[in-house]
PDB file of N, CA and C in Angstrom:
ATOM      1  N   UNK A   1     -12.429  -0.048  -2.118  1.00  0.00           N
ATOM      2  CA  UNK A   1     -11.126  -0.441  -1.629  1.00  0.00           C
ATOM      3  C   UNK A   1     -10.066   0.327  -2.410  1.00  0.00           C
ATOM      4  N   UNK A   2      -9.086   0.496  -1.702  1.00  0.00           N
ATOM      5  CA  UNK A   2      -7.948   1.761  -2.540  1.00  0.00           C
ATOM      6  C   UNK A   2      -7.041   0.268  -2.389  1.00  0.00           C
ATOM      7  N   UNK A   3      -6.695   0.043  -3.629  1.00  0.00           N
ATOM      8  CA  UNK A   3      -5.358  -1.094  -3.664  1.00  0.00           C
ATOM      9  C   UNK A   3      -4.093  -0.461  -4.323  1.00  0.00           C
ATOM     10  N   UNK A   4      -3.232  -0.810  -3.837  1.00  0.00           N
ATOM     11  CA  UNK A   4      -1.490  -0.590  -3.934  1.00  0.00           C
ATOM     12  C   UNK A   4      -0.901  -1.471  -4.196  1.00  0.00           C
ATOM     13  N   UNK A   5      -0.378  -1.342  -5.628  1.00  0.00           N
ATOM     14  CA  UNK A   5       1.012  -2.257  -6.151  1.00  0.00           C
ATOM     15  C   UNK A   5       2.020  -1.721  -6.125  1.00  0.00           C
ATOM     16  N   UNK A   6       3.025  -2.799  -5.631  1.00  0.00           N
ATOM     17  CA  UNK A   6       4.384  -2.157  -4.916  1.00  0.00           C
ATOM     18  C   UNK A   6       5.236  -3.390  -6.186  1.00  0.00           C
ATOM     19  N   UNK A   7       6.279  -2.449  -6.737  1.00  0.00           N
ATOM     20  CA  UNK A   7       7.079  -3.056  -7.407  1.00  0.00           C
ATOM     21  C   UNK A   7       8.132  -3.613  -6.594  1.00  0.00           C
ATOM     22  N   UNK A   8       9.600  -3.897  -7.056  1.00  0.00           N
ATOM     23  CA  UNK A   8      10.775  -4.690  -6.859  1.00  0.00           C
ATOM     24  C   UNK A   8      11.076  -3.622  -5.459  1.00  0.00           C
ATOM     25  N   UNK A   9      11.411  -4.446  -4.275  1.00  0.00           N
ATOM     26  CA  UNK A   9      12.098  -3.546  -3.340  1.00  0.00           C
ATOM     27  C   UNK A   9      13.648  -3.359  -3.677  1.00  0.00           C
ATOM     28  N   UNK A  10      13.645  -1.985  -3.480  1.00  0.00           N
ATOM     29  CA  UNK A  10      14.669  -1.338  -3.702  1.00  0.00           C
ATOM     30  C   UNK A  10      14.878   0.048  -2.820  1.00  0.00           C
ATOM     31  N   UNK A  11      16.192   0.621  -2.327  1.00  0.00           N
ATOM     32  CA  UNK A  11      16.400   1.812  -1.853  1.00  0.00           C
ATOM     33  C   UNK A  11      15.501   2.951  -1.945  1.00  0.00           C
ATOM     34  N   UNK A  12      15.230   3.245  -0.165  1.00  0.00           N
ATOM     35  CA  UNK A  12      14.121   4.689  -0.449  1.00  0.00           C
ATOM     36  C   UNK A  12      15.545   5.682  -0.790  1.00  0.00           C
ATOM     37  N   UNK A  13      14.551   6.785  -1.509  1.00  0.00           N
ATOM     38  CA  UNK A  13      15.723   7.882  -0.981  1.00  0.00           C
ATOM     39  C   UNK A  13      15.815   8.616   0.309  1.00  0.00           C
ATOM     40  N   UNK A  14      17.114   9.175   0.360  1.00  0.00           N
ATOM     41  CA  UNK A  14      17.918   9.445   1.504  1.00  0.00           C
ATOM     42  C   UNK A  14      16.853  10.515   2.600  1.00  0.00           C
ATOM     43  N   UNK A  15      15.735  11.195   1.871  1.00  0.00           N
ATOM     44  CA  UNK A  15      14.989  11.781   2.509  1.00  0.00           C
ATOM     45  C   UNK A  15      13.760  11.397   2.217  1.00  0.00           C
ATOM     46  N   UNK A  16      13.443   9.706   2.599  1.00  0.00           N
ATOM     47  CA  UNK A  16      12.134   9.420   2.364  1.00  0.00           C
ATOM     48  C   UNK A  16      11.250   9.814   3.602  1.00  0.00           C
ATOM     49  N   UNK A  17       9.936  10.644   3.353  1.00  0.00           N
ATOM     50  CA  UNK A  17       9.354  11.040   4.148  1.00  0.00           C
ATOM     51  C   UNK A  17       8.453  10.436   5.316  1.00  0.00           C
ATOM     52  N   UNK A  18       8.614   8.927   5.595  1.00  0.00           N
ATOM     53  CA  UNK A  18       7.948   7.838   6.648  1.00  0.00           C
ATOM     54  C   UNK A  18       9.402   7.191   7.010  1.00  0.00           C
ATOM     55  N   UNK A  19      10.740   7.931   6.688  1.00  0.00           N
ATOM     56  CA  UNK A  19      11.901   7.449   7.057  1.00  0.00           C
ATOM     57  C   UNK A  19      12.678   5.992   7.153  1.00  0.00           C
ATOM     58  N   UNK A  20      11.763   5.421   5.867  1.00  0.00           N
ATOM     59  CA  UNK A  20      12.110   4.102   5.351  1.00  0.00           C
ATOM     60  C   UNK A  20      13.736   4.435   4.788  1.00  0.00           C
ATOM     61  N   UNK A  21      14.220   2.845   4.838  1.00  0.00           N
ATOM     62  CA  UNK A  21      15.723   2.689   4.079  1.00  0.00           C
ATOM     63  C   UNK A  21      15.301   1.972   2.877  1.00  0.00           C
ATOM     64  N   UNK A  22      13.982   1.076   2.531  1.00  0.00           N
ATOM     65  CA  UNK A  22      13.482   0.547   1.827  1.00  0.00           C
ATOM     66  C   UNK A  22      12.209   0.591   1.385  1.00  0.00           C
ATOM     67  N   UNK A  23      12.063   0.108  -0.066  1.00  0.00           N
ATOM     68  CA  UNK A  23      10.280   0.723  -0.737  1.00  0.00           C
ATOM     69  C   UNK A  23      10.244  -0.709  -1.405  1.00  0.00           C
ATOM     70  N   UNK A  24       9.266  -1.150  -1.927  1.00  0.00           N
ATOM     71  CA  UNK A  24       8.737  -1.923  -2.657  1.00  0.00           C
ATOM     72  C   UNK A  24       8.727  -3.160  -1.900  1.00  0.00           C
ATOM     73  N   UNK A  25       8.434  -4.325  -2.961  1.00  0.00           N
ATOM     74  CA  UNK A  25       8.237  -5.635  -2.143  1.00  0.00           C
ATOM     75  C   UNK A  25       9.367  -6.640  -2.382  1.00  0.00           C
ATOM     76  N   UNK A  26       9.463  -7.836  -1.399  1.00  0.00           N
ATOM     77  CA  UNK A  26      10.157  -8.501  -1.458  1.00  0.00           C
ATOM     78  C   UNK A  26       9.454  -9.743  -1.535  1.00  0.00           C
ATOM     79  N   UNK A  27       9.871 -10.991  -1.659  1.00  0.00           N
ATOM     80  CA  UNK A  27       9.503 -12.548  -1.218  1.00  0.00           C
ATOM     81  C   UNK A  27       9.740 -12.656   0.329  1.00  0.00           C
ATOM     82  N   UNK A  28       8.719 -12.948   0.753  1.00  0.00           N
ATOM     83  CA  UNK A  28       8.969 -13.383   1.910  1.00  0.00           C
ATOM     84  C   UNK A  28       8.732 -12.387   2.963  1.00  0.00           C
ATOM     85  N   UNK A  29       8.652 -11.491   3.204  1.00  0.00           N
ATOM     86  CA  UNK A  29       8.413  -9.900   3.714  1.00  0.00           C
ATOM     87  C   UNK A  29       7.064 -10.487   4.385  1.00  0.00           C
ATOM     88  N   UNK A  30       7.173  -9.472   5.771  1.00  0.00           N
ATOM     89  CA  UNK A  30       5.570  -9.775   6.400  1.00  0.00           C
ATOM     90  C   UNK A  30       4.831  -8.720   6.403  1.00  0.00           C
ATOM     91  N   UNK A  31       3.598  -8.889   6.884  1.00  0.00           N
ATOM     92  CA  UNK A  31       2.051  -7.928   6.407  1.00  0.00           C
ATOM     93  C   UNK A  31       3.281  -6.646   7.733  1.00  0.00           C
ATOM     94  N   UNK A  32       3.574  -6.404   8.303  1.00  0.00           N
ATOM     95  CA  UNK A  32       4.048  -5.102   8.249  1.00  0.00           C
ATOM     96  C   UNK A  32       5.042  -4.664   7.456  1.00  0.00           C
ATOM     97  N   UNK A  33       5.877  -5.071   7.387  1.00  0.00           N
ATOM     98  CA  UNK A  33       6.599  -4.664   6.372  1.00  0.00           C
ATOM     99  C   UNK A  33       5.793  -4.479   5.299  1.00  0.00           C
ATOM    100  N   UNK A  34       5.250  -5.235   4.336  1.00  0.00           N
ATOM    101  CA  UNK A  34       4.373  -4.527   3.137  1.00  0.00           C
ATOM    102  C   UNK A  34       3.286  -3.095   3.590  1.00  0.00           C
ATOM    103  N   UNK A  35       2.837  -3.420   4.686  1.00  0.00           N
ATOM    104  CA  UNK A  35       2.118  -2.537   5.124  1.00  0.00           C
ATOM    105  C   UNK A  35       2.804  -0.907   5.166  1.00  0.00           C
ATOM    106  N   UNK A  36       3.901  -1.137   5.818  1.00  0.00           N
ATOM    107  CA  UNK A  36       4.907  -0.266   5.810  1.00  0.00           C
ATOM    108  C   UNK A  36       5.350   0.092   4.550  1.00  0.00           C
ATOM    109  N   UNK A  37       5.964  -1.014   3.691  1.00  0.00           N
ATOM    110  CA  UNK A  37       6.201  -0.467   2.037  1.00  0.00           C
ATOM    111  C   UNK A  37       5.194   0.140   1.485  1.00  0.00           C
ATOM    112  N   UNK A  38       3.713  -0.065   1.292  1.00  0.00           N
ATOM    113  CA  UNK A  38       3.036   0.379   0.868  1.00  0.00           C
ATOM    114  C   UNK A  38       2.207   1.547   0.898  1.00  0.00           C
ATOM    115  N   UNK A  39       1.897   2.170   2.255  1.00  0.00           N
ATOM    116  CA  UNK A  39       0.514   2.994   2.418  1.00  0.00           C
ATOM    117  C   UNK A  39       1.219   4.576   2.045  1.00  0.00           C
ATOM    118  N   UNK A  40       2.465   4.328   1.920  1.00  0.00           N
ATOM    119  CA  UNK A  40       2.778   5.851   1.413  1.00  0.00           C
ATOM    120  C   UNK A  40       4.188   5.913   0.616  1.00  0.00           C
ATOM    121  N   UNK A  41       4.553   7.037   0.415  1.00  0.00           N
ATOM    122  CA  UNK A  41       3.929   8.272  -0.511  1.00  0.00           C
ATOM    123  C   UNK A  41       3.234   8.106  -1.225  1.00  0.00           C
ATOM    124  N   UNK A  42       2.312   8.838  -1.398  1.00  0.00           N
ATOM    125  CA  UNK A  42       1.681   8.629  -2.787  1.00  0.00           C
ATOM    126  C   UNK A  42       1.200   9.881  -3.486  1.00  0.00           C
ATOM    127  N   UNK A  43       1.036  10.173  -4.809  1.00  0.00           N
ATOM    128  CA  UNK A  43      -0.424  10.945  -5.189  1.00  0.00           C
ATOM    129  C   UNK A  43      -1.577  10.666  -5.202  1.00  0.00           C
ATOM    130  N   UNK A  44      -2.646  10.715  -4.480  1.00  0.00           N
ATOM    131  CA  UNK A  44      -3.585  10.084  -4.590  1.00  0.00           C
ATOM    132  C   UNK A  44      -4.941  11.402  -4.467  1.00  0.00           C
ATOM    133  N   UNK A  45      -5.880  11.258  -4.565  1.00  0.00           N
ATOM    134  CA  UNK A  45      -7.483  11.919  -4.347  1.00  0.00           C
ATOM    135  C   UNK A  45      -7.763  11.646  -2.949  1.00  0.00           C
ATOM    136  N   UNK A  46      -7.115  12.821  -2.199  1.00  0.00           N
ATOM    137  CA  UNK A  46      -7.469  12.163  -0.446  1.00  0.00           C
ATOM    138  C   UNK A  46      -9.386  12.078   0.261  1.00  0.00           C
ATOM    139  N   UNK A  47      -9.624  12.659  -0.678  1.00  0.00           N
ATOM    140  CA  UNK A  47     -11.262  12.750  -0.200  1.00  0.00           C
ATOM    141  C   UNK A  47     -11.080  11.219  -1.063  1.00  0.00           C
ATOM    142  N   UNK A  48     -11.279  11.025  -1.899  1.00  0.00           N
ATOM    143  CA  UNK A  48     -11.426   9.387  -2.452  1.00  0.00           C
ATOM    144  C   UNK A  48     -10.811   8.099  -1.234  1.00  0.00           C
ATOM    145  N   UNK A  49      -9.682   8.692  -1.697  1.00  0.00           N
ATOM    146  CA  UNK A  49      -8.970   7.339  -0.511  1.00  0.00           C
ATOM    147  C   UNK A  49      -9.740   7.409   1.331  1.00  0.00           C
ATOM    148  N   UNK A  50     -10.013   8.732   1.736  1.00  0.00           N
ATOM    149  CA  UNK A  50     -10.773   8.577   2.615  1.00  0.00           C
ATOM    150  C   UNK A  50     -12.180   8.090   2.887  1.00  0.00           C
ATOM    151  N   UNK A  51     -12.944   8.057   1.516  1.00  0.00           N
ATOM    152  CA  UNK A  51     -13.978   7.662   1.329  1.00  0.00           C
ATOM    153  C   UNK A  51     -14.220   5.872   1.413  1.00  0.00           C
ATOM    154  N   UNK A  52     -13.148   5.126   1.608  1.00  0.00           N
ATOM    155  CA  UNK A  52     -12.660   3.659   0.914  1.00  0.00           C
ATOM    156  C   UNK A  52     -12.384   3.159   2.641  1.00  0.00           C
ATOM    157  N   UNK A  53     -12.954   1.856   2.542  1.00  0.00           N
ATOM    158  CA  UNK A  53     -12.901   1.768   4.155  1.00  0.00           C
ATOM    159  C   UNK A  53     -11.670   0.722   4.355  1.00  0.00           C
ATOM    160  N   UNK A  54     -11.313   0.017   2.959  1.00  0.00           N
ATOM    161  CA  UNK A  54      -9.730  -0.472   3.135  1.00  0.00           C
ATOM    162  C   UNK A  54      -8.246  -0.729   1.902  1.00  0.00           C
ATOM    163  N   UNK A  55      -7.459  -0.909   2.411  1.00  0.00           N
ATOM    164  CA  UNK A  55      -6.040  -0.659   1.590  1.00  0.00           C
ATOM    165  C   UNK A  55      -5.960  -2.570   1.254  1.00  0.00           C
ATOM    166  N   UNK A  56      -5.328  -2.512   0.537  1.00  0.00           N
ATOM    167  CA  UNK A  56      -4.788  -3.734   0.058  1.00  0.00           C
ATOM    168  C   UNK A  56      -3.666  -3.527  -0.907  1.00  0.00           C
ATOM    169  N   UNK A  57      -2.268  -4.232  -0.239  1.00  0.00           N
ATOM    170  CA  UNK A  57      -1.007  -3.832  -0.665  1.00  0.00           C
ATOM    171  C   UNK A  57      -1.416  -5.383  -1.579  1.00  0.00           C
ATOM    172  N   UNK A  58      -0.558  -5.306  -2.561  1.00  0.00           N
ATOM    173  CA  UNK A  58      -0.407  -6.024  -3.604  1.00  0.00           C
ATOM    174  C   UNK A  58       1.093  -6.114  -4.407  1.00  0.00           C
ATOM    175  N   UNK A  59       1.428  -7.222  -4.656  1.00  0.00           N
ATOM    176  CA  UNK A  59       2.854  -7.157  -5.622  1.00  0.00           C
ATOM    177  C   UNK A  59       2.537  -7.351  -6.863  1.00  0.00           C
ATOM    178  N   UNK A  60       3.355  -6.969  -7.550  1.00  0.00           N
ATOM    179  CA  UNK A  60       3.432  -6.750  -9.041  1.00  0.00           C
ATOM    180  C   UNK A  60       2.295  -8.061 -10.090  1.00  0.00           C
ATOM    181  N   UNK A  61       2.620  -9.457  -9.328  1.00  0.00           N
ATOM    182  CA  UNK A  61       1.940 -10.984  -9.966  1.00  0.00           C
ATOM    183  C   UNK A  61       0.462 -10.613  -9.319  1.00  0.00           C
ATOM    184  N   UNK A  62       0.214  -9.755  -8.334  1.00  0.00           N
ATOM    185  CA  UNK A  62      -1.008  -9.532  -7.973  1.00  0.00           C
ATOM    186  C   UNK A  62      -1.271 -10.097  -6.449  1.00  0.00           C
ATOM    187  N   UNK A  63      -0.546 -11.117  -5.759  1.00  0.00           N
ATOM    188  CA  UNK A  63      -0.617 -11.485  -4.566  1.00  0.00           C
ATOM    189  C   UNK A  63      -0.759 -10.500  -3.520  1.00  0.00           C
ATOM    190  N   UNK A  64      -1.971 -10.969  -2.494  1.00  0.00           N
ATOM    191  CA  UNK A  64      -1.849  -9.968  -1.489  1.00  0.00           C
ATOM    192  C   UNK A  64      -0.875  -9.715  -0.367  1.00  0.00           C
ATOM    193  N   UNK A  65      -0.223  -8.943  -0.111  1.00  0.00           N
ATOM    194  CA  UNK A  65       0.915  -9.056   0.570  1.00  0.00           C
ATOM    195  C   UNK A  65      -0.245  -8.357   2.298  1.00  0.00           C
ATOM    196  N   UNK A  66      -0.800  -7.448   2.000  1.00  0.00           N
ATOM    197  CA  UNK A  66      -1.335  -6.642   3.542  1.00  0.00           C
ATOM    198  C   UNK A  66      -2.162  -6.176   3.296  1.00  0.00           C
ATOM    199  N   UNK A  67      -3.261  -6.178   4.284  1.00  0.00           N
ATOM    200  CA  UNK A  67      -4.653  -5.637   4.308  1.00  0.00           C
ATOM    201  C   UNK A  67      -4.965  -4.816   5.651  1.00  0.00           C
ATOM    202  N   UNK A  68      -4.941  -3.413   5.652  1.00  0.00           N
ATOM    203  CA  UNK A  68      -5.753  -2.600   6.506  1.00  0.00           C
ATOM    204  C   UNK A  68      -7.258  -1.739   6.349  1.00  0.00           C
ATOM    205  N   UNK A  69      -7.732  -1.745   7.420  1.00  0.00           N
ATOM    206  CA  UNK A  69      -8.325  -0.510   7.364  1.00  0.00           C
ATOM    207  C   UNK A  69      -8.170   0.505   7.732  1.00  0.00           C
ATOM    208  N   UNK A  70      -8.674   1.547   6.224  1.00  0.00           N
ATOM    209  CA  UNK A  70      -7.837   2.952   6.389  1.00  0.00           C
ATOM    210  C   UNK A  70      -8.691   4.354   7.614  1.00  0.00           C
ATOM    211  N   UNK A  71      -7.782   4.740   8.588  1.00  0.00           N
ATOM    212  CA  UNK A  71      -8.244   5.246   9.877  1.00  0.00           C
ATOM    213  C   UNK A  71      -7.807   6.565   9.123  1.00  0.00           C
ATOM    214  N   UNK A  72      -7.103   7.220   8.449  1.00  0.00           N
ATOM    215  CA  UNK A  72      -7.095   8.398   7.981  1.00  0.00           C
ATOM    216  C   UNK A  72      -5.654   8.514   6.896  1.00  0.00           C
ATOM    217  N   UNK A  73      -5.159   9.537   6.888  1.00  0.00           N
ATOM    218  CA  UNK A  73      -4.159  10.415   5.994  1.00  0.00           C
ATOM    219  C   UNK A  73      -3.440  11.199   6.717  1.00  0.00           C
ATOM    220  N   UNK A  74      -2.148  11.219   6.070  1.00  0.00           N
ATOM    221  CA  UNK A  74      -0.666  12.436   6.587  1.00  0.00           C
ATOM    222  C   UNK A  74      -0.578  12.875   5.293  1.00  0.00           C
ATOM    223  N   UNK A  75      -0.044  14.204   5.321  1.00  0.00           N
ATOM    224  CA  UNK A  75       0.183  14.994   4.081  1.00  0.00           C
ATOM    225  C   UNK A  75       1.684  14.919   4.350  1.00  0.00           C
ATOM    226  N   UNK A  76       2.323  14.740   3.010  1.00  0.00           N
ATOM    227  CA  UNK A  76       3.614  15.048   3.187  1.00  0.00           C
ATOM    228  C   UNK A  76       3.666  15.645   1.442  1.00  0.00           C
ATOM    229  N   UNK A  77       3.875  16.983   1.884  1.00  0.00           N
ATOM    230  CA  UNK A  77       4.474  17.955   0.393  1.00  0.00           C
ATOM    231  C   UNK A  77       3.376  17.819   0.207  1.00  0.00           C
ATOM    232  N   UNK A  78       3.166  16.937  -1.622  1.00  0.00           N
ATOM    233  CA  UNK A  78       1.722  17.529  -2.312  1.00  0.00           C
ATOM    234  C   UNK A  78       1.862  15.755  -2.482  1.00  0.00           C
ATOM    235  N   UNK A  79       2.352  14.893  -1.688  1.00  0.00           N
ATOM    236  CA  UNK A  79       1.711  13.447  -1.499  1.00  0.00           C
ATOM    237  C   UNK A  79       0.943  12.867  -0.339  1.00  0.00           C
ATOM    238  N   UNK A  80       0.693  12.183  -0.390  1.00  0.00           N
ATOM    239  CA  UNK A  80       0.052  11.240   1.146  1.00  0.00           C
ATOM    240  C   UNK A  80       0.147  10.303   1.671  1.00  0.00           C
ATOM    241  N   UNK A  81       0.376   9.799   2.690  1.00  0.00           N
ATOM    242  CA  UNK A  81       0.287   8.657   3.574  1.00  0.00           C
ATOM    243  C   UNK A  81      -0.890   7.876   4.003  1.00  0.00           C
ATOM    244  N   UNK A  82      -1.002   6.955   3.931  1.00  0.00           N
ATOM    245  CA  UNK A  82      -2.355   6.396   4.600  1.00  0.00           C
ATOM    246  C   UNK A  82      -1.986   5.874   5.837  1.00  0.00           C
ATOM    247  N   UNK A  83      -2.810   6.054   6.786  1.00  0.00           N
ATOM    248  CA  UNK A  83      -2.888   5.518   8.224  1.00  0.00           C
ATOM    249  C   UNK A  83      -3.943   4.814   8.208  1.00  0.00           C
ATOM    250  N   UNK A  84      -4.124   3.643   9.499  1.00  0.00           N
ATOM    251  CA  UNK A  84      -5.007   2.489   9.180  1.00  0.00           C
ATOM    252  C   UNK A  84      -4.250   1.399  10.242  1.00  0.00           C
ATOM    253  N   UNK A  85      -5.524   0.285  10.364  1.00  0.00           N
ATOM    254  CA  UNK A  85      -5.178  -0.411  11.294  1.00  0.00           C
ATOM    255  C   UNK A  85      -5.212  -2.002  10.685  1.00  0.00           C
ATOM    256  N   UNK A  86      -3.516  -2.949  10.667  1.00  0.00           N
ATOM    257  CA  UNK A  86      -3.504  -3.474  10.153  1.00  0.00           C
ATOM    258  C   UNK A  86      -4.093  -4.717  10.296  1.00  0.00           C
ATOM    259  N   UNK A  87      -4.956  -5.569   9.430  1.00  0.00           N
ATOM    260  CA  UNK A  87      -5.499  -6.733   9.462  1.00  0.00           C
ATOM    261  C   UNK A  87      -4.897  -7.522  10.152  1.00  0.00           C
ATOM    262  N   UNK A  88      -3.942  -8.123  10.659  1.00  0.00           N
ATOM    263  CA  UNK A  88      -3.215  -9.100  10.225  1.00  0.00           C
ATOM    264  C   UNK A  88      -3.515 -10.634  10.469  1.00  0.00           C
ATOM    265  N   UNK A  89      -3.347 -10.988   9.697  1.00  0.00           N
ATOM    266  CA  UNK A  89      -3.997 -12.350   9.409  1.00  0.00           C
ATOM    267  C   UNK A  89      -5.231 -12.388   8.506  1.00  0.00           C
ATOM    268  N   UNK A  90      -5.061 -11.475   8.058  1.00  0.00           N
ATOM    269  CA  UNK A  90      -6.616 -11.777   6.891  1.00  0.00           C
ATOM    270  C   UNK A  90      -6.001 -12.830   5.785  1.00  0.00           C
ATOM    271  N   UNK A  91      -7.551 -13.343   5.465  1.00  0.00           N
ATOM    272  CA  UNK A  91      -8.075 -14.675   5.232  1.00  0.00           C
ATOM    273  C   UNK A  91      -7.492 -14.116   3.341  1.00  0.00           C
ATOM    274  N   UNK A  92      -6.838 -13.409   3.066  1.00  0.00           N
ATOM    275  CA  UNK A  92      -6.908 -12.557   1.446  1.00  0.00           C
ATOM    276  C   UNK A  92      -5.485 -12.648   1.301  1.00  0.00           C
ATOM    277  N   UNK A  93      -4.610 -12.715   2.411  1.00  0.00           N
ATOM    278  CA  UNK A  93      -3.174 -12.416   2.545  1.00  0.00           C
ATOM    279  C   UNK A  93      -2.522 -13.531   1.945  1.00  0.00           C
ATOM    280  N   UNK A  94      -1.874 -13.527   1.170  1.00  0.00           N
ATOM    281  CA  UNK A  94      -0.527 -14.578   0.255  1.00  0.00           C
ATOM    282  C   UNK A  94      -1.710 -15.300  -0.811  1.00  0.00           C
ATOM    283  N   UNK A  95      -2.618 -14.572  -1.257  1.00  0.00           N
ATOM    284  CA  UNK A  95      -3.516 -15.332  -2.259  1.00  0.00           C
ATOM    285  C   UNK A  95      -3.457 -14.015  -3.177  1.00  0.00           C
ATOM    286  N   UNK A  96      -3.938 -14.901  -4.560  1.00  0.00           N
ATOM    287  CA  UNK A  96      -4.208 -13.567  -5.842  1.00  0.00           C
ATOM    288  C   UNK A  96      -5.350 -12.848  -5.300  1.00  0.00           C
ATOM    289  N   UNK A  97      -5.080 -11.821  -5.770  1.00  0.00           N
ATOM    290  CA  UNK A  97      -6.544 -10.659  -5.448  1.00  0.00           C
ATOM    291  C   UNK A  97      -7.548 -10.669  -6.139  1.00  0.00           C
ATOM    292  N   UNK A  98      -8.795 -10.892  -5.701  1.00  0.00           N
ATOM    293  CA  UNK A  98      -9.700 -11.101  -6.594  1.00  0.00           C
ATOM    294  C   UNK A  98     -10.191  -9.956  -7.675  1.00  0.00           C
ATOM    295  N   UNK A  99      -9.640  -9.081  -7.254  1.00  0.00           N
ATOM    296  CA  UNK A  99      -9.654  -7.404  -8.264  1.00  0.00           C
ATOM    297  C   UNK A  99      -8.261  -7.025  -8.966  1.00  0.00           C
ATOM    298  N   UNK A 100      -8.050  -7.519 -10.086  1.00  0.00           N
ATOM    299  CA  UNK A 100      -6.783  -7.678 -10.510  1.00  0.00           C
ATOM    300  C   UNK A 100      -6.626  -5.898 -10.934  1.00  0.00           C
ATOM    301  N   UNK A 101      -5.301  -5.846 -10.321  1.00  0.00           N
ATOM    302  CA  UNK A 101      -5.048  -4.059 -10.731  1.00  0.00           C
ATOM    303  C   UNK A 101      -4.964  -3.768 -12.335  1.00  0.00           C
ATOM    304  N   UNK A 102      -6.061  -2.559 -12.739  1.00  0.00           N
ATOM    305  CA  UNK A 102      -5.996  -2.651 -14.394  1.00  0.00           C
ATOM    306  C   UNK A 102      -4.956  -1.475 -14.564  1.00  0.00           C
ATOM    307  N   UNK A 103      -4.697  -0.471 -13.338  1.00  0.00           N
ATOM    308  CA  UNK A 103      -4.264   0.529 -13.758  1.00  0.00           C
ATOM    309  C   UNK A 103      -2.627   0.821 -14.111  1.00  0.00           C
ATOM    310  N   UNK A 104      -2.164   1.731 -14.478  1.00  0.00           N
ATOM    311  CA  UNK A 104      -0.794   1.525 -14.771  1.00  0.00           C
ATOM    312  C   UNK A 104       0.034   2.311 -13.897  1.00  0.00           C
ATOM    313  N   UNK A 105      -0.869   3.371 -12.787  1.00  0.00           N
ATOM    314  CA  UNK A 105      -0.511   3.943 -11.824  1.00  0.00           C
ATOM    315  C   UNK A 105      -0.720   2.978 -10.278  1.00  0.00           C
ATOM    316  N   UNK A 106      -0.055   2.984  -9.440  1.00  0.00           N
ATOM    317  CA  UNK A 106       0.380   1.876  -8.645  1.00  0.00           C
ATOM    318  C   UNK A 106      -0.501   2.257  -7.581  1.00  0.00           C
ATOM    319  N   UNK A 107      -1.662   3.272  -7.639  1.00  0.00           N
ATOM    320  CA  UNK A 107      -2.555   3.347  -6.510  1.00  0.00           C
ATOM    321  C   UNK A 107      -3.881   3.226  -7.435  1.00  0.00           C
ATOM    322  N   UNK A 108      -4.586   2.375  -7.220  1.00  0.00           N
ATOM    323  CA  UNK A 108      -6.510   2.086  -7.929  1.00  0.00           C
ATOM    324  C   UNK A 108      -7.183   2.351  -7.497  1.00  0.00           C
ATOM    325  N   UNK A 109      -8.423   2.470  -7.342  1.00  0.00           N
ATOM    326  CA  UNK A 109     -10.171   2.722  -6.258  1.00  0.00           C
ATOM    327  C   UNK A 109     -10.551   1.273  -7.225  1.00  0.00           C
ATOM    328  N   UNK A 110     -10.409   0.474  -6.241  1.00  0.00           N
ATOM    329  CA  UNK A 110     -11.918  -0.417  -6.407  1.00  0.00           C
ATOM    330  C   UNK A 110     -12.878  -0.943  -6.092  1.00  0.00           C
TER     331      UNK A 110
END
């Protein structure tokens, strides 16, 4: 599983490349919207993340905010996007994650 922690939502910039006005998470926000905050930009190992059959957006306390499975990748510059088809309604969504993120970079393999 490739999991994503999304910090405090706050302003994309003016040329964010999935043409968001907003990044990170909020309270209350739904599995698209996180879905949307989350699956991109990133740096990531695209043969890795393609290898991983799903995403799990996560906020900072660890709650699951959105769960897809990942259908492929967009390159944008020397980052990536994940594409994927979103769960919604999984049984994982607004609960702690049972794989608590150890890393200090906001994209994991676990």
């Amino acid at each position: 599983m490739l999991q994503i922690q999304l910090g405090a939502e706050r302003a994309a910039d003016g040329d964010d490349r999935l043409g968001r006005t907003t990044i990170g998470c909020r309270p209350g926000m739904s599995e698209d919207e996180a879905w949307q905050a989350g699956r991109g930009v990133w740096k990531f190992n695209a043969d890795r993340a393609l290898s991983q059959d799903e995403a799990q957006i996560i906020s900072t306390d660890g709650t699951v905010l959105a769960v897809a499975k990942i259908t492929g990748i967009t390159k944008h510059g020397d980052r990536y996007a994940l594409e994927g088809d979103l769960l919604h309604g999984d049984a994982r969504v607004g609960r702690p994650t049972p794989s608590p993120h150890l890393s200090r970079n906001p994209v994991t393999y676990i």
